[in-house]
N, C-alpha and C. Protein backbone atom coordinates (compact mmCIF):
# COMPACT_ATOMS: atom_id res chain seq x y z
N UNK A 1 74.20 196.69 183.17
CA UNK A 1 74.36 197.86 184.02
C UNK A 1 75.84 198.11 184.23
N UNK A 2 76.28 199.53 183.95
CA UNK A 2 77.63 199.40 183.95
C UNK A 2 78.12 199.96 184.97
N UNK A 3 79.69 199.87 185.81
CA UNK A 3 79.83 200.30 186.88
C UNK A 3 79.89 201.69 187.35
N UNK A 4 79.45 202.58 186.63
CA UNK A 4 78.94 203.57 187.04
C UNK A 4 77.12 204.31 187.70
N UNK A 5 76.79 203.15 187.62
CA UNK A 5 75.21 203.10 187.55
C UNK A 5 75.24 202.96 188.92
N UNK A 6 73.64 204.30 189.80
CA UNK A 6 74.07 204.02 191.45
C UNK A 6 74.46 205.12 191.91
N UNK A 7 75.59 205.90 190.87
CA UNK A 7 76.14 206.90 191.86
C UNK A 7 75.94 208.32 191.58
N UNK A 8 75.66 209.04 192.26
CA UNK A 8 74.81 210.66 192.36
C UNK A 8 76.07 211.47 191.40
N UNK A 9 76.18 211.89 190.28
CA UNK A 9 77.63 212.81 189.32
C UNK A 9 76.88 214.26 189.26
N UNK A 10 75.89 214.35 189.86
CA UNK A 10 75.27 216.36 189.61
C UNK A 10 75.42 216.78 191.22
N UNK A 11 75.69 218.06 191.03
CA UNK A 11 76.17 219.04 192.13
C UNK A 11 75.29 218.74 193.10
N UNK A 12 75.64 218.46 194.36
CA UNK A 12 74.21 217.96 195.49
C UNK A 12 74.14 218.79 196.71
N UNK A 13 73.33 219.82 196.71
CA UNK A 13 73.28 220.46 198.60
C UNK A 13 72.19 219.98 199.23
N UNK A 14 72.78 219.39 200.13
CA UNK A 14 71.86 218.51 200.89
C UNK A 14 71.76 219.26 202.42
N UNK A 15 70.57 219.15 202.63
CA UNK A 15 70.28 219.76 204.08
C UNK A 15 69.50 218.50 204.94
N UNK A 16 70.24 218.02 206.42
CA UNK A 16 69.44 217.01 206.69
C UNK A 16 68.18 217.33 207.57
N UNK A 17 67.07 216.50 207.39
CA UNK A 17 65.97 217.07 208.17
C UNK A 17 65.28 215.66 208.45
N UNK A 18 64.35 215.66 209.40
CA UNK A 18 63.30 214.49 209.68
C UNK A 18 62.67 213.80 208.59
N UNK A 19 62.19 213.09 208.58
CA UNK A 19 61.63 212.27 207.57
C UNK A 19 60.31 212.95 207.63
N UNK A 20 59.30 212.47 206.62
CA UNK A 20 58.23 212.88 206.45
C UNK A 20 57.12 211.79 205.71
N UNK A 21 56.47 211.92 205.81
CA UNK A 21 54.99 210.76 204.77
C UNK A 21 53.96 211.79 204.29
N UNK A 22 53.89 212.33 203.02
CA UNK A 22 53.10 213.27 202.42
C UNK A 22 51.91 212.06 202.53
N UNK A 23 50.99 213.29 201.95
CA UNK A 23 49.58 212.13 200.89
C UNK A 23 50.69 211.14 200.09
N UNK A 24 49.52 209.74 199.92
CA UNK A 24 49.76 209.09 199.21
C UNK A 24 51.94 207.86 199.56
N UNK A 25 52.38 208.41 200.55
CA UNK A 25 53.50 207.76 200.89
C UNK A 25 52.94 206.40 201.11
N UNK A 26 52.51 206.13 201.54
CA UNK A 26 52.08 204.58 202.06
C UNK A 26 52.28 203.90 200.57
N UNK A 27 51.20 204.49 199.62
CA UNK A 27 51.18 204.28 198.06
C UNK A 27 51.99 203.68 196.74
N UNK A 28 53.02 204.86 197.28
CA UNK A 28 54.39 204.89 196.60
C UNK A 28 55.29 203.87 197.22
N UNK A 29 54.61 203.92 198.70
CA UNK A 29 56.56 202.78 198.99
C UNK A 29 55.44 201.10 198.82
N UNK A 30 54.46 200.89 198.88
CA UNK A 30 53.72 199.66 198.18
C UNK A 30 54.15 199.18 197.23
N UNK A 31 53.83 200.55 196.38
CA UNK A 31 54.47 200.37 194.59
C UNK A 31 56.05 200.06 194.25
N UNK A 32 56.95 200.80 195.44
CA UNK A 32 58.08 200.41 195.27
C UNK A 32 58.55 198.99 195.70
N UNK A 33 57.50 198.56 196.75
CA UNK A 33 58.30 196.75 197.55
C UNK A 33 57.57 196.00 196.49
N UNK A 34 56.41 196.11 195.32
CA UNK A 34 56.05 195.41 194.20
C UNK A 34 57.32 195.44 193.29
N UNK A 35 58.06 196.39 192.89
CA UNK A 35 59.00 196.89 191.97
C UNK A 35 60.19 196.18 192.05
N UNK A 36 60.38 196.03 193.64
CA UNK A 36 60.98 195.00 194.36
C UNK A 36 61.25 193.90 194.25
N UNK A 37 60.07 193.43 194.46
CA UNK A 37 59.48 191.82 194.36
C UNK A 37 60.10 191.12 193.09
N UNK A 38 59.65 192.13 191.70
CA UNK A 38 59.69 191.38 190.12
C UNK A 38 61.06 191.77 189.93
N UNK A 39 62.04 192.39 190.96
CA UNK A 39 63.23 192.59 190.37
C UNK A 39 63.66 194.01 189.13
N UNK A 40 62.88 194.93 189.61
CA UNK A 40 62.74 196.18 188.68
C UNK A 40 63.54 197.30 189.25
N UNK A 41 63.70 197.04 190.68
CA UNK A 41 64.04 198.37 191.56
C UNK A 41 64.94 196.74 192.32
N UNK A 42 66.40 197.53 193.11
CA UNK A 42 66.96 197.16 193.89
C UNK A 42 68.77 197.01 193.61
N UNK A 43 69.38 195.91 194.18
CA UNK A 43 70.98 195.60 193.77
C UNK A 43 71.31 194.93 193.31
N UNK A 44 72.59 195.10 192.81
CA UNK A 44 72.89 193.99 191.48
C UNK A 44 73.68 193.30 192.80
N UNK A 45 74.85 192.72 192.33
CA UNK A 45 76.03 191.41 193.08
C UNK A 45 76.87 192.43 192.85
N UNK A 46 77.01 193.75 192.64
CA UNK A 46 78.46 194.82 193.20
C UNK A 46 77.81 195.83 194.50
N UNK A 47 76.34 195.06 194.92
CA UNK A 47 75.95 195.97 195.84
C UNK A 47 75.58 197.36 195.62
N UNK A 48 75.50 197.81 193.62
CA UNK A 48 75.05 198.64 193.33
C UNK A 48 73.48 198.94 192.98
N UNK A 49 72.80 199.93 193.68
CA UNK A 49 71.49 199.99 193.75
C UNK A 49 71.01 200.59 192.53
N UNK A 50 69.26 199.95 192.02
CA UNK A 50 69.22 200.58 190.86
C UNK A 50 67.41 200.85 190.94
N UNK A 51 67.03 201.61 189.79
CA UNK A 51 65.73 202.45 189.75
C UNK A 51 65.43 202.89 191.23
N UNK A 52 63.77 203.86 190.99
CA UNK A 52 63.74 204.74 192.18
C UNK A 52 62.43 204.98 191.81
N UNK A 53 61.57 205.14 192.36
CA UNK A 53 60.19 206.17 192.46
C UNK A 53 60.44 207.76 193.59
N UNK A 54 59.03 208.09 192.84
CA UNK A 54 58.83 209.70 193.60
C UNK A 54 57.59 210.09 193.32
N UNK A 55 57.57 211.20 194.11
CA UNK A 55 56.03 211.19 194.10
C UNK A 55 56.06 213.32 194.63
N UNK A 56 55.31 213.73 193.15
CA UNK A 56 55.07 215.22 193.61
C UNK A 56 54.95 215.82 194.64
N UNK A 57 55.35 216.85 195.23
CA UNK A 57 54.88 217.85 196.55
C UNK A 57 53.73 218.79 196.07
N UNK A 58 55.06 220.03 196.39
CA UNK A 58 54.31 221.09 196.33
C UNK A 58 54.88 221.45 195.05
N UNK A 59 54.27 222.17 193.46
CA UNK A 59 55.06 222.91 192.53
C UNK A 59 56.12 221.43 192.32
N UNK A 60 57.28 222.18 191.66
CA UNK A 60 57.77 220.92 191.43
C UNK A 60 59.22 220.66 192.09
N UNK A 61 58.53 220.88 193.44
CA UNK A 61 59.09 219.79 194.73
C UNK A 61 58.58 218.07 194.63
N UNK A 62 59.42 217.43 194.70
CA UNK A 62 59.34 215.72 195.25
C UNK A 62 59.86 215.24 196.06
N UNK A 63 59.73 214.27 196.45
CA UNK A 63 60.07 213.24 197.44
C UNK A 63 60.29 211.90 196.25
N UNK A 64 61.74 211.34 196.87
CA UNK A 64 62.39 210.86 196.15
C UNK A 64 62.97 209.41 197.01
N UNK A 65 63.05 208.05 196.65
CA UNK A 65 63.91 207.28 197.42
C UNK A 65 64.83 207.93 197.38
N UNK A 66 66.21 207.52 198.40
CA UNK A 66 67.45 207.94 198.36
C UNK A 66 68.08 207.22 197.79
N UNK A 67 69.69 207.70 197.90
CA UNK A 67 70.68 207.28 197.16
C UNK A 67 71.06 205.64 198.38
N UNK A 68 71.71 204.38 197.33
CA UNK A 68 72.13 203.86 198.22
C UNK A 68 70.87 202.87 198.93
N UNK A 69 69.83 203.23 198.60
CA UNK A 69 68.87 202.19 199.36
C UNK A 69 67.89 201.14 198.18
N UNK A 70 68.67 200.50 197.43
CA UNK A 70 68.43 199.63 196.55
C UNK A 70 68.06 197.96 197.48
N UNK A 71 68.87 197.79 198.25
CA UNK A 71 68.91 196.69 198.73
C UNK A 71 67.48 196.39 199.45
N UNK A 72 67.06 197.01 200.42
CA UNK A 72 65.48 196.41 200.96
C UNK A 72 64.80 196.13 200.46
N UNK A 73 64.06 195.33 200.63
CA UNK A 73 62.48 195.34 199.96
C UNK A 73 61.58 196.32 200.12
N UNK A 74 61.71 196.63 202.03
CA UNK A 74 60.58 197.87 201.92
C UNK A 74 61.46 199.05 202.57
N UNK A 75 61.19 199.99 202.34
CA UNK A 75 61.55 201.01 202.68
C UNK A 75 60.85 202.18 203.43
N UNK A 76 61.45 202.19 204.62
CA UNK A 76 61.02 203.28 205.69
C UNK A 76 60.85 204.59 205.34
N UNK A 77 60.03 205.80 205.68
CA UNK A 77 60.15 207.06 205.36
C UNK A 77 61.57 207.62 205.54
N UNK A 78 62.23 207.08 206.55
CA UNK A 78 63.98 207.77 206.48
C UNK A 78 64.69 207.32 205.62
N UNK A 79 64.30 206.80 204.90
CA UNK A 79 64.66 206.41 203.06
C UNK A 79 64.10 207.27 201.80
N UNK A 80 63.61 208.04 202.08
CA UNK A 80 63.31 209.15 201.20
C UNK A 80 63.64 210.54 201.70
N UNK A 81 63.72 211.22 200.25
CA UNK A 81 64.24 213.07 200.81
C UNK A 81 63.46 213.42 199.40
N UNK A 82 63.03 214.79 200.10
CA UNK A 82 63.00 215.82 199.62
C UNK A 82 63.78 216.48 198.54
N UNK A 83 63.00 216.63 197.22
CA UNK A 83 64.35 217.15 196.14
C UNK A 83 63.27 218.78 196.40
N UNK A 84 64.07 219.62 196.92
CA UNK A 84 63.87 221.50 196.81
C UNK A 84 63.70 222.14 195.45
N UNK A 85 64.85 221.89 194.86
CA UNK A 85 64.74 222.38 193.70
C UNK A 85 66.03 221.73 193.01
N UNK A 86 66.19 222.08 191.35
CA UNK A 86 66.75 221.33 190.76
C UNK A 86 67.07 222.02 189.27
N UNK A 87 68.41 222.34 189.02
CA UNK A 87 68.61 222.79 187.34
C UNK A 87 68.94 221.83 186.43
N UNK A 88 68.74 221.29 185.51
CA UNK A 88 69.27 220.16 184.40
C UNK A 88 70.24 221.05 183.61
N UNK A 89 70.17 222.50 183.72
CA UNK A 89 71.20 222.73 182.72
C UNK A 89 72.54 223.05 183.36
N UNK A 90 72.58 223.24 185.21
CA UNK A 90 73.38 223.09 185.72
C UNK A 90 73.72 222.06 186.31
N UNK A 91 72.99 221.30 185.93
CA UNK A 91 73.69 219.95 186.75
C UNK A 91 73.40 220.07 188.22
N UNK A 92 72.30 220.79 188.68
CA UNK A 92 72.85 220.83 190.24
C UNK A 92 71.16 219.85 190.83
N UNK A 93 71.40 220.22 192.13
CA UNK A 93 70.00 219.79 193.17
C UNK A 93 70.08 219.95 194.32
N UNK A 94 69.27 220.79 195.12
CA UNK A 94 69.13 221.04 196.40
C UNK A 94 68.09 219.83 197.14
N UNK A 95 68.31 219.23 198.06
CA UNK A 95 67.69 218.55 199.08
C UNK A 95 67.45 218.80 200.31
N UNK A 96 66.70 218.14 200.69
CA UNK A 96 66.32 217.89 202.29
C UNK A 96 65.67 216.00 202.45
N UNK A 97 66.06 215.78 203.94
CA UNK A 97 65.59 214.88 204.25
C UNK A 97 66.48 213.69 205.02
N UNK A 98 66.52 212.72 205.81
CA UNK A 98 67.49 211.86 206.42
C UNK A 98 68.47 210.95 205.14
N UNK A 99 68.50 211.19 204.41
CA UNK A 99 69.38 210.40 203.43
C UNK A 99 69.55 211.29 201.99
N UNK A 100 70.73 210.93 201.63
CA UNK A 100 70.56 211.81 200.31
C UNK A 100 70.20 211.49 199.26
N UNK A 101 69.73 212.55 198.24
CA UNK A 101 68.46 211.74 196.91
C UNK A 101 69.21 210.65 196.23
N UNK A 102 68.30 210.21 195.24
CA UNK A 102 68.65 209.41 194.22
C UNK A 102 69.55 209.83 193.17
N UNK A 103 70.45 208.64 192.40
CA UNK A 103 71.38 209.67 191.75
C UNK A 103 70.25 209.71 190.58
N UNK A 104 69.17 209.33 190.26
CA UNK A 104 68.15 209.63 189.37
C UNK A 104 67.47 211.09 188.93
N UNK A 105 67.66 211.43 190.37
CA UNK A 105 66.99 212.60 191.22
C UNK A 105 66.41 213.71 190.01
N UNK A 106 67.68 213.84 188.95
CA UNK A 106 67.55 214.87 187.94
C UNK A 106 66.75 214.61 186.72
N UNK A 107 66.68 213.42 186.44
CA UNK A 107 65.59 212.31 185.67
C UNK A 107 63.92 212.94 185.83
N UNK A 108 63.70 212.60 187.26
CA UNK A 108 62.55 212.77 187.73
C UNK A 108 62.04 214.17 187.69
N UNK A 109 62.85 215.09 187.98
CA UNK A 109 62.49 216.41 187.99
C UNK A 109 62.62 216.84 186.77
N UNK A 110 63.10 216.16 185.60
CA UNK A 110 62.75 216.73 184.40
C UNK A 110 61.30 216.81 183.71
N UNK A 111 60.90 215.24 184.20
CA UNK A 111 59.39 214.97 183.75
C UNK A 111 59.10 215.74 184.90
N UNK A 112 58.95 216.02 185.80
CA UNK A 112 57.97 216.98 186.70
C UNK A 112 57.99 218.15 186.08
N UNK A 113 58.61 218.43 185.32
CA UNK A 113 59.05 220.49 184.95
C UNK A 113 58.31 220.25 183.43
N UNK A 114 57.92 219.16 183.04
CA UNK A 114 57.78 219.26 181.66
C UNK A 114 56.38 218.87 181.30
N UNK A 115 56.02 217.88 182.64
CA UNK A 115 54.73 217.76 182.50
C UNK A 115 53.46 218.08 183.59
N UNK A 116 53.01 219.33 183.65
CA UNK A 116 52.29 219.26 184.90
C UNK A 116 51.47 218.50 185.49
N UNK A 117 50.78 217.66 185.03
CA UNK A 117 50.16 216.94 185.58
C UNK A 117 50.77 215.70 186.15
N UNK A 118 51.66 215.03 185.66
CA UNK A 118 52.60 214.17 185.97
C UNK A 118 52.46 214.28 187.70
N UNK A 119 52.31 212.93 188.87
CA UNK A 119 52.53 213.09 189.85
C UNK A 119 53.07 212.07 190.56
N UNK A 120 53.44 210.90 189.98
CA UNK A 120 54.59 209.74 190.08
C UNK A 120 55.31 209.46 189.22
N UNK A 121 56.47 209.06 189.45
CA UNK A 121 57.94 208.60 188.06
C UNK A 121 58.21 207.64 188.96
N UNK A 122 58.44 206.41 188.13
CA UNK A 122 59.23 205.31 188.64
C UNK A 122 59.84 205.31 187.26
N UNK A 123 61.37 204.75 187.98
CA UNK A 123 62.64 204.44 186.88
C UNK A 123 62.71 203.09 187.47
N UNK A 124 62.94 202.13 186.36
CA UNK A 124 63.05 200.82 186.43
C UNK A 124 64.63 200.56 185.72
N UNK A 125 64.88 198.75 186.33
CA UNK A 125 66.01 198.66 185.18
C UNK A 125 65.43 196.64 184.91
N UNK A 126 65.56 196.58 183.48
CA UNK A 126 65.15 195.42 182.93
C UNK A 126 65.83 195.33 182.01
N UNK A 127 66.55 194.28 181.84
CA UNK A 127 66.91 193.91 180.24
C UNK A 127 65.81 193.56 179.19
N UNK A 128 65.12 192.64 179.95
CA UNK A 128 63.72 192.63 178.87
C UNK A 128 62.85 193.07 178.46
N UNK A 129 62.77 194.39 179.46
CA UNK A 129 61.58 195.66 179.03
C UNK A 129 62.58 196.38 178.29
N UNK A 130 63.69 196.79 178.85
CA UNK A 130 64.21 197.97 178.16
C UNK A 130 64.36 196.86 176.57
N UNK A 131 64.65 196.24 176.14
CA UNK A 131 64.96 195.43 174.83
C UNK A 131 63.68 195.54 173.97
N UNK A 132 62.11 195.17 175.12
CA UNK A 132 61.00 194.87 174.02
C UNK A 132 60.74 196.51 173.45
N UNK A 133 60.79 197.21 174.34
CA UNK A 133 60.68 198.52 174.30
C UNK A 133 61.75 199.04 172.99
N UNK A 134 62.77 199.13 172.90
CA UNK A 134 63.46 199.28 171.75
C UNK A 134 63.00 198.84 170.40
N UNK A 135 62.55 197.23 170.68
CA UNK A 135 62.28 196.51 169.14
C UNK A 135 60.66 196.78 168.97
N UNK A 136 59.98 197.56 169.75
CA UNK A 136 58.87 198.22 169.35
C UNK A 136 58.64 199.56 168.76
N UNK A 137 59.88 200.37 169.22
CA UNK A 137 60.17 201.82 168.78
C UNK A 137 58.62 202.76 169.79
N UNK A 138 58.94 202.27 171.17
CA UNK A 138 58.40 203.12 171.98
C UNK A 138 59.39 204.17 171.86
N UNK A 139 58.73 205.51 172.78
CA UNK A 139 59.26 206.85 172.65
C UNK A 139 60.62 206.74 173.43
N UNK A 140 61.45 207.41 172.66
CA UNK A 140 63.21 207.02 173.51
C UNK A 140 64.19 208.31 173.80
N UNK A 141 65.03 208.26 174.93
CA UNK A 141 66.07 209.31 174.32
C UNK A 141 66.94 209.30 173.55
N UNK A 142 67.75 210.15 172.87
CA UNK A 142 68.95 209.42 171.94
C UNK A 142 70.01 209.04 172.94
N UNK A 143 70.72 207.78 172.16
CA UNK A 143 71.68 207.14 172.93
C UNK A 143 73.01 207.64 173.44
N UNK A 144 72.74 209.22 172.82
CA UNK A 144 73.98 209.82 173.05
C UNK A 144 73.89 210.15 174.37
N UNK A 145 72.31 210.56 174.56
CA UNK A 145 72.55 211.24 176.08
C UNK A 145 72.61 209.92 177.46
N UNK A 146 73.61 210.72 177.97
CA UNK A 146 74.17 209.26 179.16
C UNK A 146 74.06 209.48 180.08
N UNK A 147 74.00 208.15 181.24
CA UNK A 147 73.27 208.27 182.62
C UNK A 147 74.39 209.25 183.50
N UNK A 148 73.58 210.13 184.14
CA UNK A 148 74.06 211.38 185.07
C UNK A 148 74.32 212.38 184.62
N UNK A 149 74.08 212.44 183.43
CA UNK A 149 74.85 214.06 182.58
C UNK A 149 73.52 214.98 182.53
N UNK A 150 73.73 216.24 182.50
CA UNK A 150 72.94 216.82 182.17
C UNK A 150 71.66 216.44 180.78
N UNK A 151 72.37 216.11 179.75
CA UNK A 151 71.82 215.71 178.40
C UNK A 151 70.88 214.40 178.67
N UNK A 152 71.05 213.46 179.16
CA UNK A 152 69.92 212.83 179.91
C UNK A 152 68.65 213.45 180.15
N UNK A 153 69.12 214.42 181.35
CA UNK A 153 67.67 214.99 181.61
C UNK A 153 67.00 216.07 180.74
N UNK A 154 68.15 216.78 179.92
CA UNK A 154 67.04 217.35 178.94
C UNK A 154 66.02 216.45 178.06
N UNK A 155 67.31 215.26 178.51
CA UNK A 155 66.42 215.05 176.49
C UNK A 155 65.27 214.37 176.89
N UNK A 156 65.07 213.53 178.08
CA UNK A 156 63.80 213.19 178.75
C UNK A 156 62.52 214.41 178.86
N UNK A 157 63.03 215.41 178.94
CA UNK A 157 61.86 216.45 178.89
C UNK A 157 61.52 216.97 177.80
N UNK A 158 62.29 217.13 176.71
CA UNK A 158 62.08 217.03 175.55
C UNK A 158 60.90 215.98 175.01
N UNK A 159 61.40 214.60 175.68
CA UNK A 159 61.01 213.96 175.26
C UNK A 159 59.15 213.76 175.76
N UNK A 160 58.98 213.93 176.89
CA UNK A 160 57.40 214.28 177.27
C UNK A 160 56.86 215.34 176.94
N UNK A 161 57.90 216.29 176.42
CA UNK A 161 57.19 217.83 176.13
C UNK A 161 56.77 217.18 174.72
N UNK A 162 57.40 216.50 173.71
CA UNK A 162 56.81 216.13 172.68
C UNK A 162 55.34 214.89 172.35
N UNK A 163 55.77 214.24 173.75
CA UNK A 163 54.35 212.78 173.81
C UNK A 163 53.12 214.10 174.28
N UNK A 164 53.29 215.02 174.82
CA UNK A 164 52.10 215.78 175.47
C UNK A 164 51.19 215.06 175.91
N UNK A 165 51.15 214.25 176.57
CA UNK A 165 50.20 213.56 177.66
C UNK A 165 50.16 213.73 178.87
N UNK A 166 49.22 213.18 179.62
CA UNK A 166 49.24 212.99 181.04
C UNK A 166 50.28 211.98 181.64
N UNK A 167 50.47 211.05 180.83
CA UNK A 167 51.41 209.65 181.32
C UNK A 167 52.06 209.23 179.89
N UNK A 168 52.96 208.71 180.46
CA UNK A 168 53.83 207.97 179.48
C UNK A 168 54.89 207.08 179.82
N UNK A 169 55.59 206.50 178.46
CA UNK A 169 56.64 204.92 178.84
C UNK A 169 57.58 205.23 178.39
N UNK A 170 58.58 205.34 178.83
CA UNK A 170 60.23 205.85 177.83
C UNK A 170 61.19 204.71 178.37
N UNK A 171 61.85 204.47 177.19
CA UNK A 171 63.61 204.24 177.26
C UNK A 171 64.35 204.87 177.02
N UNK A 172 65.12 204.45 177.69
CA UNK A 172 66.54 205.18 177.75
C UNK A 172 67.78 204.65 177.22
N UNK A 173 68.19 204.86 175.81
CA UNK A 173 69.18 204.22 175.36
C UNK A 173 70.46 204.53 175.76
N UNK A 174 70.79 205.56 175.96
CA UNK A 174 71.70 206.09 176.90
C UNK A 174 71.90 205.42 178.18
N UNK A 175 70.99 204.55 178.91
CA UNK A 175 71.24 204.53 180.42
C UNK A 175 70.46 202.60 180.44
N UNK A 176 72.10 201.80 179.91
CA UNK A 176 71.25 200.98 179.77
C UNK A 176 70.47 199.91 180.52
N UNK A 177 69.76 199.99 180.45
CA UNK A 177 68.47 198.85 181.12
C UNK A 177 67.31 199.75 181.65
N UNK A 178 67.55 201.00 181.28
CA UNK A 178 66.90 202.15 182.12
C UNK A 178 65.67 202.51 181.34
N UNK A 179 64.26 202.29 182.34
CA UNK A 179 63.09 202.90 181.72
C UNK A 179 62.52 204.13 182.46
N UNK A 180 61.38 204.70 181.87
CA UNK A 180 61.03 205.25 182.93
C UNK A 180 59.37 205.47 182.38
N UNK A 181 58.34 205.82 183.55
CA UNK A 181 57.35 205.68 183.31
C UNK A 181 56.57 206.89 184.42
N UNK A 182 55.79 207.46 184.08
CA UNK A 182 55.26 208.34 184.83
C UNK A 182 53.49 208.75 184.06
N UNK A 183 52.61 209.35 185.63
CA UNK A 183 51.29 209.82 185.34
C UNK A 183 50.54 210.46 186.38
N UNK A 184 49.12 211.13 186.27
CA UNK A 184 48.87 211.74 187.72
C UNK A 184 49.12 211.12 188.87
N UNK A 185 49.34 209.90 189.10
CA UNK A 185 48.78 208.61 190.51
C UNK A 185 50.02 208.02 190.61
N UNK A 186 50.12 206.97 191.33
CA UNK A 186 51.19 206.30 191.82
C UNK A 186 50.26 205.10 191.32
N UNK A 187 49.12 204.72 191.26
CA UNK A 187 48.23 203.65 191.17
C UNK A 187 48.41 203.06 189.36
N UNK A 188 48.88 204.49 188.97
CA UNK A 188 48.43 204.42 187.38
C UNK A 188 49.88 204.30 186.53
N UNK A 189 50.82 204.88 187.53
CA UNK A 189 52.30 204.59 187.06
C UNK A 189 52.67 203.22 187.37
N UNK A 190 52.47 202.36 188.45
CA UNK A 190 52.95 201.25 188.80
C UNK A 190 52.00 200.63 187.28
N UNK A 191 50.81 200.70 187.18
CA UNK A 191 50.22 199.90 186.45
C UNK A 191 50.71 199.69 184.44
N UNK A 192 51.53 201.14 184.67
CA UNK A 192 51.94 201.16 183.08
C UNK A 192 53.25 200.45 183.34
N UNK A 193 54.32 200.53 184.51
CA UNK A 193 55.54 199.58 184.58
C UNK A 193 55.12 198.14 184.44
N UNK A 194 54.02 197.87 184.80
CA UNK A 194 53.78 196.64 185.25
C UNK A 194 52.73 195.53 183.81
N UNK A 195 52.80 196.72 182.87
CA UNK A 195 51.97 196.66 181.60
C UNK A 195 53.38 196.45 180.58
N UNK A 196 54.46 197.21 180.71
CA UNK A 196 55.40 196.82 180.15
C UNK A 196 56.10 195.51 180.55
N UNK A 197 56.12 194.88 181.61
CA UNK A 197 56.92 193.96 182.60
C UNK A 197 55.91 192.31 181.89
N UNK A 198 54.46 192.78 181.66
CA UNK A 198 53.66 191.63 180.90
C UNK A 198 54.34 191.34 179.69
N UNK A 199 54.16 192.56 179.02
CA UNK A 199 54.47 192.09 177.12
C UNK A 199 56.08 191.65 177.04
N UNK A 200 57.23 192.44 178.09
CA UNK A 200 58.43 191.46 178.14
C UNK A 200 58.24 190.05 178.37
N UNK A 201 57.60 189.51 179.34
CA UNK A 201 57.74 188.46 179.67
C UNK A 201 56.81 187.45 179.52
């Protein structure tokens, strides 16, 4: 993970507001203190925080961990915000919520825009998934596109616009140690991270 990994580089308007628990929050932050647990989601020893889950709204509004909250195990609803809306080709993102999004934030809303049915994304970071995943030639982005740039998040939507499924498993060669995994449920996304996290280990 290199020392840029952690920190939000796309245009951010953030509006602060109360916290909130949609459907299914209880769900998602479960799935995230599991993510936790195996060392998939959280901080390295520079105190830099890494992967994130989210979980659909309304259209393709989400709710997102925030930026900066790698370190807990569990995480309170004033640890998540609201992503409003979001351009990948501008680089930008509007928010709401007591903390500001993930610097992932633009990741997630690519697979939301690309796949409708899609209704959880968790981004993980593993050396041993992201590695088995490579020497299997699961579905990938090219390595050109790099973590926080716009080209990241296209090429991730690209990249589900081409799997055309309901769910799917990506690496990210560009963003390294970086996976990502998404499907209708939060039940069914933890279970494909956690399907990759077997055959690594």
């Amino acid at each position: 993970m290199n020392s840029e990994e952690g920190y939000v580089k796309y245009t951010a308007e953030h509006s602060f507001a109360e916290a909130f628990k949609p459907p299914h929050w209880e769900e998602l932050s479960g799935a995230r203190t599991k993510l936790h647990q195996l060392g998939l989601v959280g901080e390295n020893s520079q105190g830099i925080g890494f992967g994130n889950v989210s979980l659909r709204l309304d259209g393709n509004e989400f709710l997102i961990s925030g930026t900066c909250t790698g370190g807990p195990p569990v995480l309170g609803a004033d640890k998540y915000c609201r992503i409003v809306s979001f351009d990948p080709e501008k680089n930008s993102v509007v928010s709401a919520g007591p903390v500001k999004p993930s610097a992932e934030s633009m990741t997630h809303g690519a697979v939301y825009q690309s796949c409708p049915k899609a209704n959880c994304v968790i981004h993980i970071h593993s050396r041993a998934v992201f590695d088995m995943m490579l020497q299997n030639n699961y579905p990938a982005t090219p390595k050109e596109a790099e973590y926080g740039t716009p080209e990241i998040a296209l090429a991730i939507g690209r990249c589900v616009q081409k799997l055309n499924e309901d769910e799917g498993q990506i690496v990210l060669p560009g963003h390294d140690e970086g996976v990502v995994a998404y499907s209708p449920s939060v039940e069914r996304t933890l279970a494909l991270i956690l399907d990759l996290y077997q055959k690594a280990n």
